[in-house]
PDB file of N, CA and C in Angstrom:
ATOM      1  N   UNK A   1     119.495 117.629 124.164  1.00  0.00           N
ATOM      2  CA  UNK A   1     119.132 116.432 123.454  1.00  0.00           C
ATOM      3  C   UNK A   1     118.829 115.339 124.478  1.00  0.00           C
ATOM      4  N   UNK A   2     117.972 114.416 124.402  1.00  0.00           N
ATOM      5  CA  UNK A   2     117.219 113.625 125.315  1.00  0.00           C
ATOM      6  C   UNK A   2     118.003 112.503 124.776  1.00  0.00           C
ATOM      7  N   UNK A   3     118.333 111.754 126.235  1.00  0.00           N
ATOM      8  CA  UNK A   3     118.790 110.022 125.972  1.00  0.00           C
ATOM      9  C   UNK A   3     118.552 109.777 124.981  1.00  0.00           C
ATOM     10  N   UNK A   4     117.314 109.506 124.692  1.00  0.00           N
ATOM     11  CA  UNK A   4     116.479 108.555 123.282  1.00  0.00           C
ATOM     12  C   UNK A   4     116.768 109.218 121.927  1.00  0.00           C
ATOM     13  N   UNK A   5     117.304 110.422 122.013  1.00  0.00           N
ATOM     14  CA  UNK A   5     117.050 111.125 120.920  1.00  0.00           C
ATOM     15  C   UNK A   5     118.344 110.965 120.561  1.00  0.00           C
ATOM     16  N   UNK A   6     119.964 110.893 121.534  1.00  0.00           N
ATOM     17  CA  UNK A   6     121.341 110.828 121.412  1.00  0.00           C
ATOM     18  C   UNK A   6     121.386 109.379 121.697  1.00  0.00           C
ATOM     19  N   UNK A   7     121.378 108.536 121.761  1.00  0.00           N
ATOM     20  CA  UNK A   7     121.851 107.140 121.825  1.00  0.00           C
ATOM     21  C   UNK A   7     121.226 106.206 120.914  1.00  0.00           C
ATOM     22  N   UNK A   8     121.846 106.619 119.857  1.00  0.00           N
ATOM     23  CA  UNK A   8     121.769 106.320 118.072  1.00  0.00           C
ATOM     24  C   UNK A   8     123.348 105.210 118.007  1.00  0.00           C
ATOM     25  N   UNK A   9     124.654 104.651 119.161  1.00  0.00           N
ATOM     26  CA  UNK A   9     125.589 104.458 118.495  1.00  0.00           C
ATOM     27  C   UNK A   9     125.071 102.773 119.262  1.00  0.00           C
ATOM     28  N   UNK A  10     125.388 101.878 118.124  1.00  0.00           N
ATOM     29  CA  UNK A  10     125.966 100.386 118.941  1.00  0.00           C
ATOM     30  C   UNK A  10     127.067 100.079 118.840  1.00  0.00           C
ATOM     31  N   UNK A  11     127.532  99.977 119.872  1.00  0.00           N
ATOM     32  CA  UNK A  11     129.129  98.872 120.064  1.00  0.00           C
ATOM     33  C   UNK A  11     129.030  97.785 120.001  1.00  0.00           C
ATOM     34  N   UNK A  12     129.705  97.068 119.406  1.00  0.00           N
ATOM     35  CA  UNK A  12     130.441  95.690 119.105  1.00  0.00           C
ATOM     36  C   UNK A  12     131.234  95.250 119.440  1.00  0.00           C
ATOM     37  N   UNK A  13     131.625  94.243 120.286  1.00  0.00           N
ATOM     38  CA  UNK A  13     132.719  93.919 121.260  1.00  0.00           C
ATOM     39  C   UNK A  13     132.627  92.683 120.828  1.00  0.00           C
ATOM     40  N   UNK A  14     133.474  92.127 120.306  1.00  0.00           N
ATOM     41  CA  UNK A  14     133.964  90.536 120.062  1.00  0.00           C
ATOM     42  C   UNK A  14     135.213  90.652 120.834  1.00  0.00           C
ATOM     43  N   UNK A  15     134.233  89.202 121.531  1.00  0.00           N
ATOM     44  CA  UNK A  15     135.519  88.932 122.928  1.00  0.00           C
ATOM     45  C   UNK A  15     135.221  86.810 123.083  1.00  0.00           C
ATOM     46  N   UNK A  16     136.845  87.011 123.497  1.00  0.00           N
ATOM     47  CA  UNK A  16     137.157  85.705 123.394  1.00  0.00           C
ATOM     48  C   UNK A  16     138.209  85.572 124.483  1.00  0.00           C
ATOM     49  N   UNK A  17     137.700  84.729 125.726  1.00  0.00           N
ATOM     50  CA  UNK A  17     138.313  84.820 126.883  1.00  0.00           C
ATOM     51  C   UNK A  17     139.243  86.228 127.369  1.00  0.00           C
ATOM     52  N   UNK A  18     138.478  86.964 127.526  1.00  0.00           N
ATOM     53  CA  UNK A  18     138.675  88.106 127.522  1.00  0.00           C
ATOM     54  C   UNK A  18     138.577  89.040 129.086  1.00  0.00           C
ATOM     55  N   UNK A  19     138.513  88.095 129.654  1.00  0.00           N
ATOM     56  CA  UNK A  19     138.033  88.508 131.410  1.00  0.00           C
ATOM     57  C   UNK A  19     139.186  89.522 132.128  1.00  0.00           C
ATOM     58  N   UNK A  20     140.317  89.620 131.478  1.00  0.00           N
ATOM     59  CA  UNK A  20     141.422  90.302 131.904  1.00  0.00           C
ATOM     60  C   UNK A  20     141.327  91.998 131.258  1.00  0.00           C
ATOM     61  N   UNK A  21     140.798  92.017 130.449  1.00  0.00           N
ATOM     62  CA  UNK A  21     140.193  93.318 129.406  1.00  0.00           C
ATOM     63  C   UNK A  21     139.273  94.277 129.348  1.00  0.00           C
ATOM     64  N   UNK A  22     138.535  93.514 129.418  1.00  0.00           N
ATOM     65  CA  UNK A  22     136.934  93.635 129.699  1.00  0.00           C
ATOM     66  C   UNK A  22     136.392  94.439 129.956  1.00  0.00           C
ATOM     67  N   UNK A  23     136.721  94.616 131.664  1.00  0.00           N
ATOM     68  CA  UNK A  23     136.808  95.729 132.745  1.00  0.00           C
ATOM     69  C   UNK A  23     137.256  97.346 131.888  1.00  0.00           C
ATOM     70  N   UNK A  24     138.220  97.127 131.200  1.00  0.00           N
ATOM     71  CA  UNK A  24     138.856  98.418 131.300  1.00  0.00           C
ATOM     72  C   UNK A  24     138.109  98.778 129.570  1.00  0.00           C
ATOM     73  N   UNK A  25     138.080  98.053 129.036  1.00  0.00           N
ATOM     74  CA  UNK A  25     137.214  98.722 127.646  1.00  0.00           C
ATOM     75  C   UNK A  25     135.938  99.084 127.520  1.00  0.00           C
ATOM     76  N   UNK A  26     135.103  98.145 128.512  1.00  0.00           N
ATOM     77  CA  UNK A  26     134.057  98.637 128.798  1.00  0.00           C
ATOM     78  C   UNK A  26     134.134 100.574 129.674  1.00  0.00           C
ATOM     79  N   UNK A  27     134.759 100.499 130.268  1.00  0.00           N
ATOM     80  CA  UNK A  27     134.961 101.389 131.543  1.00  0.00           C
ATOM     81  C   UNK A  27     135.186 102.774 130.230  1.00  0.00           C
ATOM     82  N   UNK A  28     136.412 102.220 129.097  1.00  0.00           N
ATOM     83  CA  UNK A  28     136.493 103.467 128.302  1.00  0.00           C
ATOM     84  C   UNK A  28     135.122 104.030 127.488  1.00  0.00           C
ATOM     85  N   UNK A  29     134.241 103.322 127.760  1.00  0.00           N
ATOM     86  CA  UNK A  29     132.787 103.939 127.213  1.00  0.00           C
ATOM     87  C   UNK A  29     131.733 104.583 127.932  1.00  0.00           C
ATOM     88  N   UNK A  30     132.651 104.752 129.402  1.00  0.00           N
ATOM     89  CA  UNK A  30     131.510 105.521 129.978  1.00  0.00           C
ATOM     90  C   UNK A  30     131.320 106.930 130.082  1.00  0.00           C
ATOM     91  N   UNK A  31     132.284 107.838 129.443  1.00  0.00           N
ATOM     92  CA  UNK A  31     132.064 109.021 129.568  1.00  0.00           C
ATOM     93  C   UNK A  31     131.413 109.031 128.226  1.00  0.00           C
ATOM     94  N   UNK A  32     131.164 107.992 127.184  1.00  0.00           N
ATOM     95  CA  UNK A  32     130.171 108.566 126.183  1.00  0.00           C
ATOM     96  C   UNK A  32     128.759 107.648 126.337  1.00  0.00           C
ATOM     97  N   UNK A  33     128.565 107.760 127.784  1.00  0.00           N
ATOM     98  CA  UNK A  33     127.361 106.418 127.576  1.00  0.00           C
ATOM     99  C   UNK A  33     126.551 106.521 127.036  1.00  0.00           C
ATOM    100  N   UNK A  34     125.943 108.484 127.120  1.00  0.00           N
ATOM    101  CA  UNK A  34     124.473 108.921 126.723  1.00  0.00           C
ATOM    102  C   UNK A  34     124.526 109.063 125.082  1.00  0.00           C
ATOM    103  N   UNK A  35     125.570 108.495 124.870  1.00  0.00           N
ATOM    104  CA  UNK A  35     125.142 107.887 122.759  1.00  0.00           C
ATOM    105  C   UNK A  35     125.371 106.581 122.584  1.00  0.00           C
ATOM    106  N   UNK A  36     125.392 106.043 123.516  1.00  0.00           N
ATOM    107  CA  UNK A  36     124.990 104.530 123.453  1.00  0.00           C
ATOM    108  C   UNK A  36     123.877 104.062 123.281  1.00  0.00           C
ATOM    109  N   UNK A  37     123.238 103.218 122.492  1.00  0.00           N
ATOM    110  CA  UNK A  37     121.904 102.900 122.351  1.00  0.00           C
ATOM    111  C   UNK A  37     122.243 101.542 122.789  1.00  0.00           C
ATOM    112  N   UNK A  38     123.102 100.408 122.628  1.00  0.00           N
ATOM    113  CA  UNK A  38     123.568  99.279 122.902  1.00  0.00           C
ATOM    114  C   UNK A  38     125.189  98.943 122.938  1.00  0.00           C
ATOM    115  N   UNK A  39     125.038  98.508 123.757  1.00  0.00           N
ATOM    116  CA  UNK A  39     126.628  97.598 123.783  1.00  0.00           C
ATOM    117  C   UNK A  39     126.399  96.047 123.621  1.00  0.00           C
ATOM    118  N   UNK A  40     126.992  95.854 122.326  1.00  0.00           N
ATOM    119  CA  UNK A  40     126.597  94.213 122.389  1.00  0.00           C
ATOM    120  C   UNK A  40     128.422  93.206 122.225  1.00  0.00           C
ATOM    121  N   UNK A  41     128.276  92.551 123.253  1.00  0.00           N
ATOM    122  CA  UNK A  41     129.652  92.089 123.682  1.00  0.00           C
ATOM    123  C   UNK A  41     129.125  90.518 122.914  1.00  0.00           C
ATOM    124  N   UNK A  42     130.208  90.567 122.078  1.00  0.00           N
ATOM    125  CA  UNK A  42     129.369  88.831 120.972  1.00  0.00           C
ATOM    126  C   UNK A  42     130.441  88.066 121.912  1.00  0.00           C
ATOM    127  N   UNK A  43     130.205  87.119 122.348  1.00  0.00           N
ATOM    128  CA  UNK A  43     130.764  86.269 123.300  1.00  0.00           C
ATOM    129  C   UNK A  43     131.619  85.342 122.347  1.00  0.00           C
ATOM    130  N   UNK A  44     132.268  84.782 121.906  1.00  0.00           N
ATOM    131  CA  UNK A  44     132.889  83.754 120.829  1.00  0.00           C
ATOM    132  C   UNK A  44     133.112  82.717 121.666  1.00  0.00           C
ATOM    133  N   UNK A  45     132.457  82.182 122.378  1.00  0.00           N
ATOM    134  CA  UNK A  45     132.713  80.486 122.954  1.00  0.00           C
ATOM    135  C   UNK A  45     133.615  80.834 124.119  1.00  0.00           C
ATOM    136  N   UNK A  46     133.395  81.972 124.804  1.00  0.00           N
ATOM    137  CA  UNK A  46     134.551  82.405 125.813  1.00  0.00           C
ATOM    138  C   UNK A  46     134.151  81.010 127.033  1.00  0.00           C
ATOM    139  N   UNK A  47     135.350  80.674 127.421  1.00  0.00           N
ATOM    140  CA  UNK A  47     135.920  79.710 128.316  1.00  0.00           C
ATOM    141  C   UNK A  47     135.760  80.113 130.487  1.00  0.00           C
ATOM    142  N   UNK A  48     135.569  81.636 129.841  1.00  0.00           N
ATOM    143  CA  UNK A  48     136.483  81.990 131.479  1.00  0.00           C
ATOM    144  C   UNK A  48     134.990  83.058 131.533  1.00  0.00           C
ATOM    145  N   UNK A  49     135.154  83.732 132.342  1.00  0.00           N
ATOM    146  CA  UNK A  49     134.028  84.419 133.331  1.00  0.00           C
ATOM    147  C   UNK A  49     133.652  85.865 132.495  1.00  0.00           C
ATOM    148  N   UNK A  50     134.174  86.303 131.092  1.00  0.00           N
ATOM    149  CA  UNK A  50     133.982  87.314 130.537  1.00  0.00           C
ATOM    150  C   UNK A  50     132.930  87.747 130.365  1.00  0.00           C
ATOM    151  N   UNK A  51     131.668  87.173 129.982  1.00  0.00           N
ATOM    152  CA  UNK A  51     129.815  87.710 130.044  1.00  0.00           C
ATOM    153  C   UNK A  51     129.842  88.209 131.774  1.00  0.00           C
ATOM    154  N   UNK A  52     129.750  87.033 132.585  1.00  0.00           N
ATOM    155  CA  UNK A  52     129.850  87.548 134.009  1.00  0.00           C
ATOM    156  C   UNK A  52     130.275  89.230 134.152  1.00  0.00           C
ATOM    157  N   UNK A  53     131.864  89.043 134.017  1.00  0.00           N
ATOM    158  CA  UNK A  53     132.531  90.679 134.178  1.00  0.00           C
ATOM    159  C   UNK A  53     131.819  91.360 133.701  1.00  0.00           C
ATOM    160  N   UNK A  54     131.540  91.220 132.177  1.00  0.00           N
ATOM    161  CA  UNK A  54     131.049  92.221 131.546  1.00  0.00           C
ATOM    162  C   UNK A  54     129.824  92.682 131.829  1.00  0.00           C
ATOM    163  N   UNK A  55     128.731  92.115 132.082  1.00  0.00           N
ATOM    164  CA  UNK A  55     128.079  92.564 132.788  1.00  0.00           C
ATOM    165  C   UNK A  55     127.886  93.237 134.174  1.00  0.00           C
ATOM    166  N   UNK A  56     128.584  92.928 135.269  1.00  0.00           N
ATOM    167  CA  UNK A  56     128.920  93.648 136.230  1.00  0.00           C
ATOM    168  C   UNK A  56     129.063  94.821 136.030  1.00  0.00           C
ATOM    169  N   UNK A  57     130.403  94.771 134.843  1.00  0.00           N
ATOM    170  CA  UNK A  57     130.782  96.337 134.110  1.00  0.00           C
ATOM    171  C   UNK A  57     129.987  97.277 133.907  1.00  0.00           C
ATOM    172  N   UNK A  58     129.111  96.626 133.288  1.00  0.00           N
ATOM    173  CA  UNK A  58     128.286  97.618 132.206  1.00  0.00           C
ATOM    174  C   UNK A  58     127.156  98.646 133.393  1.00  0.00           C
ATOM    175  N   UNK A  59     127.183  97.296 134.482  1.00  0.00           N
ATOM    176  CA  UNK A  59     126.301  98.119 135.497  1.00  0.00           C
ATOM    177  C   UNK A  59     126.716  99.144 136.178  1.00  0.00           C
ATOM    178  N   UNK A  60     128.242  98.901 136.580  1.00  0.00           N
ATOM    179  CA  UNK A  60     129.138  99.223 137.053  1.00  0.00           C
ATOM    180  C   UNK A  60     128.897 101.586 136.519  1.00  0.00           C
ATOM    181  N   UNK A  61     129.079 100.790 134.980  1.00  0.00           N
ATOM    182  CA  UNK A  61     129.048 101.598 134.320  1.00  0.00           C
ATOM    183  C   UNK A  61     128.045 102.636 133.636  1.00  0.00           C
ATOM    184  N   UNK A  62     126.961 102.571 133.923  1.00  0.00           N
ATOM    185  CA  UNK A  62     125.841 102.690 133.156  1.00  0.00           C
ATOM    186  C   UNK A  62     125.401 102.164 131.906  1.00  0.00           C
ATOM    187  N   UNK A  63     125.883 101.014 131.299  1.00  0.00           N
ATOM    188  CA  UNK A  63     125.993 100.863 129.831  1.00  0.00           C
ATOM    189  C   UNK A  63     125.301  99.914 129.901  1.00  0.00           C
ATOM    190  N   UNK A  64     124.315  99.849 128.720  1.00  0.00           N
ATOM    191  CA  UNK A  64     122.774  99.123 127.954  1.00  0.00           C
ATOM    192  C   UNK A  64     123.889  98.204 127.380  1.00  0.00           C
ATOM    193  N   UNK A  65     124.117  96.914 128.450  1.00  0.00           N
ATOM    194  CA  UNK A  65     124.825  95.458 127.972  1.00  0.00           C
ATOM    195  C   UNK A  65     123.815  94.531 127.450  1.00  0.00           C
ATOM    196  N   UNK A  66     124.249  93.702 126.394  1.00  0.00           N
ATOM    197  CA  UNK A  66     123.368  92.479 126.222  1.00  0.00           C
ATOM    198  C   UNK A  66     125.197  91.183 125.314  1.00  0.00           C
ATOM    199  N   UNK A  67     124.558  90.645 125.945  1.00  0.00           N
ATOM    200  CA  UNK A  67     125.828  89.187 125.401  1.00  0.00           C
ATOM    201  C   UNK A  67     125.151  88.455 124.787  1.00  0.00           C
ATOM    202  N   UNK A  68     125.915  88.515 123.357  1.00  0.00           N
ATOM    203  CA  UNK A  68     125.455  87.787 122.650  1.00  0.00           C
ATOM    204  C   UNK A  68     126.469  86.135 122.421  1.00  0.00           C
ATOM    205  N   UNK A  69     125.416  84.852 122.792  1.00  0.00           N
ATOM    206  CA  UNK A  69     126.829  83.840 123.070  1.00  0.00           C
ATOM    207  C   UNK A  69     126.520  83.106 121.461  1.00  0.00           C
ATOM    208  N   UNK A  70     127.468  82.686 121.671  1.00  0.00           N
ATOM    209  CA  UNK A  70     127.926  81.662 120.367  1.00  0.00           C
ATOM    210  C   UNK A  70     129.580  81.081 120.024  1.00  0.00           C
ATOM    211  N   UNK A  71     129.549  80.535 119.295  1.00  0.00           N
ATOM    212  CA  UNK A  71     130.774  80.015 118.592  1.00  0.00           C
ATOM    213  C   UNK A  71     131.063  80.423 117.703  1.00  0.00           C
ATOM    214  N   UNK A  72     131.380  81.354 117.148  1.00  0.00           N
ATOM    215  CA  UNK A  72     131.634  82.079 115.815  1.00  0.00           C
ATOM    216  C   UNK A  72     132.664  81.998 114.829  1.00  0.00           C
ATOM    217  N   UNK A  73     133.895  81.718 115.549  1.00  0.00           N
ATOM    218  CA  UNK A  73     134.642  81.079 114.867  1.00  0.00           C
ATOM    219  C   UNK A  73     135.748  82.488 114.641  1.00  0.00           C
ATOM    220  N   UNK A  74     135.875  83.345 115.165  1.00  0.00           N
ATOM    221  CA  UNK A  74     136.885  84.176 115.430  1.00  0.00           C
ATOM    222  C   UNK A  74     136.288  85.788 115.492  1.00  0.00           C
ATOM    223  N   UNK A  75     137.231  86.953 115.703  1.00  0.00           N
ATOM    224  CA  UNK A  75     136.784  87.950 115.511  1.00  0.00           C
ATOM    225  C   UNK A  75     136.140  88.702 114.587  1.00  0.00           C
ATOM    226  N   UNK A  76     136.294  88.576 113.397  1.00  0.00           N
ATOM    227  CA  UNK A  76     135.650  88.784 112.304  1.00  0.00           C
ATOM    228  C   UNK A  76     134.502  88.534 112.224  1.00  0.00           C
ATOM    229  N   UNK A  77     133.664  87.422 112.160  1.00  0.00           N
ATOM    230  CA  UNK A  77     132.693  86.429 112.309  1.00  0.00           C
ATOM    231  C   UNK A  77     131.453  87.213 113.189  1.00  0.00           C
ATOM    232  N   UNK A  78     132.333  87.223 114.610  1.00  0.00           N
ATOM    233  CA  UNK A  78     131.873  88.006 115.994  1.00  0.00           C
ATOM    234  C   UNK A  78     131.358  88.933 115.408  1.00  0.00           C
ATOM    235  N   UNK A  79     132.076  90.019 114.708  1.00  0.00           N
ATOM    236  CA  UNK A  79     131.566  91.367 114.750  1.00  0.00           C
ATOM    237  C   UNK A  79     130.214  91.052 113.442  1.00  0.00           C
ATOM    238  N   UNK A  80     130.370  90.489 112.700  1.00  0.00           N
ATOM    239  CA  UNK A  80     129.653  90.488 111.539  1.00  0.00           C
ATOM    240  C   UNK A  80     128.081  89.708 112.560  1.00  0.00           C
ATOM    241  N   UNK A  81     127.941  89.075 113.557  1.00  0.00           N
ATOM    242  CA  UNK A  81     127.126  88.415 114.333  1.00  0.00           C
ATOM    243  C   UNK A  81     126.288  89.741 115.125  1.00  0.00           C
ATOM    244  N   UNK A  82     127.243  90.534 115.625  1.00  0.00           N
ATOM    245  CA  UNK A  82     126.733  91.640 116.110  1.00  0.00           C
ATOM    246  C   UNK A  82     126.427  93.132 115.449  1.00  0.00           C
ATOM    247  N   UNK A  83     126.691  92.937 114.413  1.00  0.00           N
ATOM    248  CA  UNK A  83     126.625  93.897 113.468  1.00  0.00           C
ATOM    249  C   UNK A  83     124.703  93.186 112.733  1.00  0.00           C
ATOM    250  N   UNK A  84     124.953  92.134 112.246  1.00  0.00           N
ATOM    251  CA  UNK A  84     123.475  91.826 112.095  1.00  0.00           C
ATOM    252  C   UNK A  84     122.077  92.019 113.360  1.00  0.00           C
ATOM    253  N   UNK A  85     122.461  91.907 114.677  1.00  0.00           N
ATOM    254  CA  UNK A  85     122.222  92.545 115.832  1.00  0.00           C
ATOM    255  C   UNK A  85     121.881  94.119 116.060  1.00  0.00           C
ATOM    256  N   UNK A  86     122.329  94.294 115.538  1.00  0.00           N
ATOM    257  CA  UNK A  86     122.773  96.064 116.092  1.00  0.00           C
ATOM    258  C   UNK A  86     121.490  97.041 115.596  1.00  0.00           C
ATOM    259  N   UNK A  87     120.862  97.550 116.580  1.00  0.00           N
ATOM    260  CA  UNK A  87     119.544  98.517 116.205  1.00  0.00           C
ATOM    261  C   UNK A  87     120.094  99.783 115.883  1.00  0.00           C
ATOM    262  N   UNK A  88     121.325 100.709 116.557  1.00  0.00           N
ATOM    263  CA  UNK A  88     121.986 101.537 116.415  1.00  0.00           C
ATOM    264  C   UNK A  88     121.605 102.509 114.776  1.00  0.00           C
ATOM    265  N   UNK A  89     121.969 103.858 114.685  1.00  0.00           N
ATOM    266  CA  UNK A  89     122.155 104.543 113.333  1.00  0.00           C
ATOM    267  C   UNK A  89     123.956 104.118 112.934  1.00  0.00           C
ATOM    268  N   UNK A  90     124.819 104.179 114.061  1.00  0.00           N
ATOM    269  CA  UNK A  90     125.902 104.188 113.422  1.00  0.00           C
ATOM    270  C   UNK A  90     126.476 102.546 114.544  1.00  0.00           C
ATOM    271  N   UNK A  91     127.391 102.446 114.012  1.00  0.00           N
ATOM    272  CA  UNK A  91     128.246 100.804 114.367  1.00  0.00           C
ATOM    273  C   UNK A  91     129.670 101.858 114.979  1.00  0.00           C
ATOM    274  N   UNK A  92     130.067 101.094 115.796  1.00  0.00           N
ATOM    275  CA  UNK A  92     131.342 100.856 116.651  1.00  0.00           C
ATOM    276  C   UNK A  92     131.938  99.981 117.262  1.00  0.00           C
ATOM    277  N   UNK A  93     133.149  99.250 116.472  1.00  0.00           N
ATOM    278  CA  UNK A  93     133.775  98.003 116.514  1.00  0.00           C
ATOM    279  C   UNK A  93     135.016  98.268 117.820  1.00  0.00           C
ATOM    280  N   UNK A  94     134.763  97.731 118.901  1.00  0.00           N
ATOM    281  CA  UNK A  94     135.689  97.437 120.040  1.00  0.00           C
ATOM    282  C   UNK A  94     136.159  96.580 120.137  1.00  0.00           C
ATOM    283  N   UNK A  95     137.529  96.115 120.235  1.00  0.00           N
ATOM    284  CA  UNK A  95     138.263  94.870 120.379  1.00  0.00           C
ATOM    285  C   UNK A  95     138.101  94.965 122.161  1.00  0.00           C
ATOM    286  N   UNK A  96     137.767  93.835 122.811  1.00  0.00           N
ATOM    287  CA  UNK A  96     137.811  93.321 124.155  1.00  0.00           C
ATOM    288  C   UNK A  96     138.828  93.834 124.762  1.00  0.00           C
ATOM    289  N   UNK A  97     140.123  93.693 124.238  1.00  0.00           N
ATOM    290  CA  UNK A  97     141.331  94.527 124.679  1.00  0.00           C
ATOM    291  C   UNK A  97     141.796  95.970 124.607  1.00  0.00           C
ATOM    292  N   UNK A  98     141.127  96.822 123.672  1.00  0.00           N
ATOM    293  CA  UNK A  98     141.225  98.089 123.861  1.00  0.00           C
ATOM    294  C   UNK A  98     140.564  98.958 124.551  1.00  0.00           C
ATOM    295  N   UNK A  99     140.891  99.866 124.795  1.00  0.00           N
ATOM    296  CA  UNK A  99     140.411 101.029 124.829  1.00  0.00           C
ATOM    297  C   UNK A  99     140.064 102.538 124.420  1.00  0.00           C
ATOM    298  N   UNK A 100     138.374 102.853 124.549  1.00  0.00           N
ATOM    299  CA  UNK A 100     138.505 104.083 123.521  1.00  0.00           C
ATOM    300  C   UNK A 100     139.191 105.472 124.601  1.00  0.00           C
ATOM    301  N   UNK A 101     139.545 106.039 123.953  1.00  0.00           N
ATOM    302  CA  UNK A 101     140.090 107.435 124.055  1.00  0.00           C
ATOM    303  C   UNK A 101     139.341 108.505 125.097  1.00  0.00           C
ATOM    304  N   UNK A 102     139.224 108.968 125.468  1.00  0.00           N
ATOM    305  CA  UNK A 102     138.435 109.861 126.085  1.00  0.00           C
ATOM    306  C   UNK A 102     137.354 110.841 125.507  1.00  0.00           C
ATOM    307  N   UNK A 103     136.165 110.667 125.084  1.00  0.00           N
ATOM    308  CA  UNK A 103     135.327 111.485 124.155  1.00  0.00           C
ATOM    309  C   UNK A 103     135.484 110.934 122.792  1.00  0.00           C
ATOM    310  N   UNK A 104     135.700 109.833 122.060  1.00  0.00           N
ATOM    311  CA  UNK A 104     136.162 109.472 121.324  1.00  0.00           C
ATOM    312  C   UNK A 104     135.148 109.136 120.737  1.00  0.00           C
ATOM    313  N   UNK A 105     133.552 108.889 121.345  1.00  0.00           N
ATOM    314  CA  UNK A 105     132.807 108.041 120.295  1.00  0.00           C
ATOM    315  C   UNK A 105     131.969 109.862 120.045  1.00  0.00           C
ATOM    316  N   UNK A 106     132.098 110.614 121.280  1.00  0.00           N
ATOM    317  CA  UNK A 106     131.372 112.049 120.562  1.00  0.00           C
ATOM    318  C   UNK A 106     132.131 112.449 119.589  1.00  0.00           C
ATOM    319  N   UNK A 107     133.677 112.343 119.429  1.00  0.00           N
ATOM    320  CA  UNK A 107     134.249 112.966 118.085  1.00  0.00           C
ATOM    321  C   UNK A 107     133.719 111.966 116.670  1.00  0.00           C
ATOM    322  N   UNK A 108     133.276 111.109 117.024  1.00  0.00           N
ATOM    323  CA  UNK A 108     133.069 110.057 115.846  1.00  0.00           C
ATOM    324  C   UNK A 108     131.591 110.720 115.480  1.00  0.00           C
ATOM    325  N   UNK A 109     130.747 110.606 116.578  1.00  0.00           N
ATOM    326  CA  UNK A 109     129.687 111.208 115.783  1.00  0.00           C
ATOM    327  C   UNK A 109     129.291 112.746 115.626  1.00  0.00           C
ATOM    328  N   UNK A 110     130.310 113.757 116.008  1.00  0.00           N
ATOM    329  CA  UNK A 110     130.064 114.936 115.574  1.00  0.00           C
ATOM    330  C   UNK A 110     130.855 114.775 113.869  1.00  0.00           C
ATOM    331  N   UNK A 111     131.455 114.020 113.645  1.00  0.00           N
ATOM    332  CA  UNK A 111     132.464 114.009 112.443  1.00  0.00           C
ATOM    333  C   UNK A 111     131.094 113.759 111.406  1.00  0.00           C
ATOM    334  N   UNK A 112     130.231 112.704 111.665  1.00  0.00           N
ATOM    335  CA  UNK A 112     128.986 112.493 110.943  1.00  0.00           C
ATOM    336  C   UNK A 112     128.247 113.370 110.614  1.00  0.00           C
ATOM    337  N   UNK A 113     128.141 114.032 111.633  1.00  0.00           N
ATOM    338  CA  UNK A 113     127.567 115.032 111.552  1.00  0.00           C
ATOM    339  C   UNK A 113     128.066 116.293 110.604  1.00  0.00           C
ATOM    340  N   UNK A 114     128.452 116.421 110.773  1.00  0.00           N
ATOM    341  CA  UNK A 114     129.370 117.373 109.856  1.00  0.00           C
ATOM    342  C   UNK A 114     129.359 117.230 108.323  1.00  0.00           C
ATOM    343  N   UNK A 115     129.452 115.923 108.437  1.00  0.00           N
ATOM    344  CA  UNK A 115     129.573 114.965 107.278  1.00  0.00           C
ATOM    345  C   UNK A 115     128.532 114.063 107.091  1.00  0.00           C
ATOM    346  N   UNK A 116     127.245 114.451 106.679  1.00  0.00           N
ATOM    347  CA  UNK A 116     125.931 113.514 106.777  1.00  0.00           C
ATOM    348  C   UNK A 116     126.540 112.274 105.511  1.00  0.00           C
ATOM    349  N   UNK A 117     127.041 112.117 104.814  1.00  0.00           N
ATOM    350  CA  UNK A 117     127.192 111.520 103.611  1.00  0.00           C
ATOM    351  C   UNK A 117     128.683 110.610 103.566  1.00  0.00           C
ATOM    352  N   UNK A 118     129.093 111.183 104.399  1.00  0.00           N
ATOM    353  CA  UNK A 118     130.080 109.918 104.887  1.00  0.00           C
ATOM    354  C   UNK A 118     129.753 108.502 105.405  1.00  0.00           C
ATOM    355  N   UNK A 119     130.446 107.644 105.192  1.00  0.00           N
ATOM    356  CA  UNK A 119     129.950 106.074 105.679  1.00  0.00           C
ATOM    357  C   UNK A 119     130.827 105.672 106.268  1.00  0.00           C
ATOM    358  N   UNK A 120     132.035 106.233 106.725  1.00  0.00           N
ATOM    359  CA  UNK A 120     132.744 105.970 107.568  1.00  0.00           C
ATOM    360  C   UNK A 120     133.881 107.026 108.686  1.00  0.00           C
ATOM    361  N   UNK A 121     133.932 106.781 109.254  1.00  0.00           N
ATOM    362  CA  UNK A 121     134.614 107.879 110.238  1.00  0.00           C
ATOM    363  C   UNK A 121     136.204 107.171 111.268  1.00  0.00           C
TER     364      UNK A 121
END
């Protein structure tokens, strides 16, 4: 399967001074980069150097970054900002502070797969 043809997923990262995090949640998306179609990190009025990092990261990382800035008015908000954003077939909501699992976004979309008629996983 070709890049273009597997990188159907967007991430959503609502982050809010988040420069301490960043690094390491981004980092948990790189063993699934080649189903990444976008990573969009919604910036919420961050204070401290978090777009900076995150971008570094993403290079760092191989990952298709774009920051989206604004004031949104909390996490919720964020994701719903980047969710209207998102070119992706399927959505993936990352909190700034976590991290995904190891293979975690291929188990999400083989589960789809499996399951064409599911809307959530």
């Amino acid at each position: 399967m070709s890049r273009e043809a597997a990188a159907d997923i967007t991430v959503v990262i609502p982050a809010k001074n988040a420069v301490a995090t960043i690094d390491a949640a981004l980092g948990s998306l790189a063993r699934d980069s080649a189903l990444i179609r976008e990573v969009l990190l919604v910036d919420d009025g961050c204070e401290d150097r978090t777009a900076i990092v995150a971008a570094e990261s993403a290079v760092r990382h191989g990952l298709p970054l774009e920051v989206v800035a604004g004031r949104f008015g909390g996490a919720g908000a964020a994701r719903n900002a980047g969710m209207a954003r998102a070119c992706g077939r399927f959505l993936f909501f990352l909190d700034a502070d976590d991290e995904v699992i190891e293979g975690g976004l291929t188990q999400l979309r083989e589960a789809f797969e499996r399951h064409p008629k599911a809307g959530l996983a």
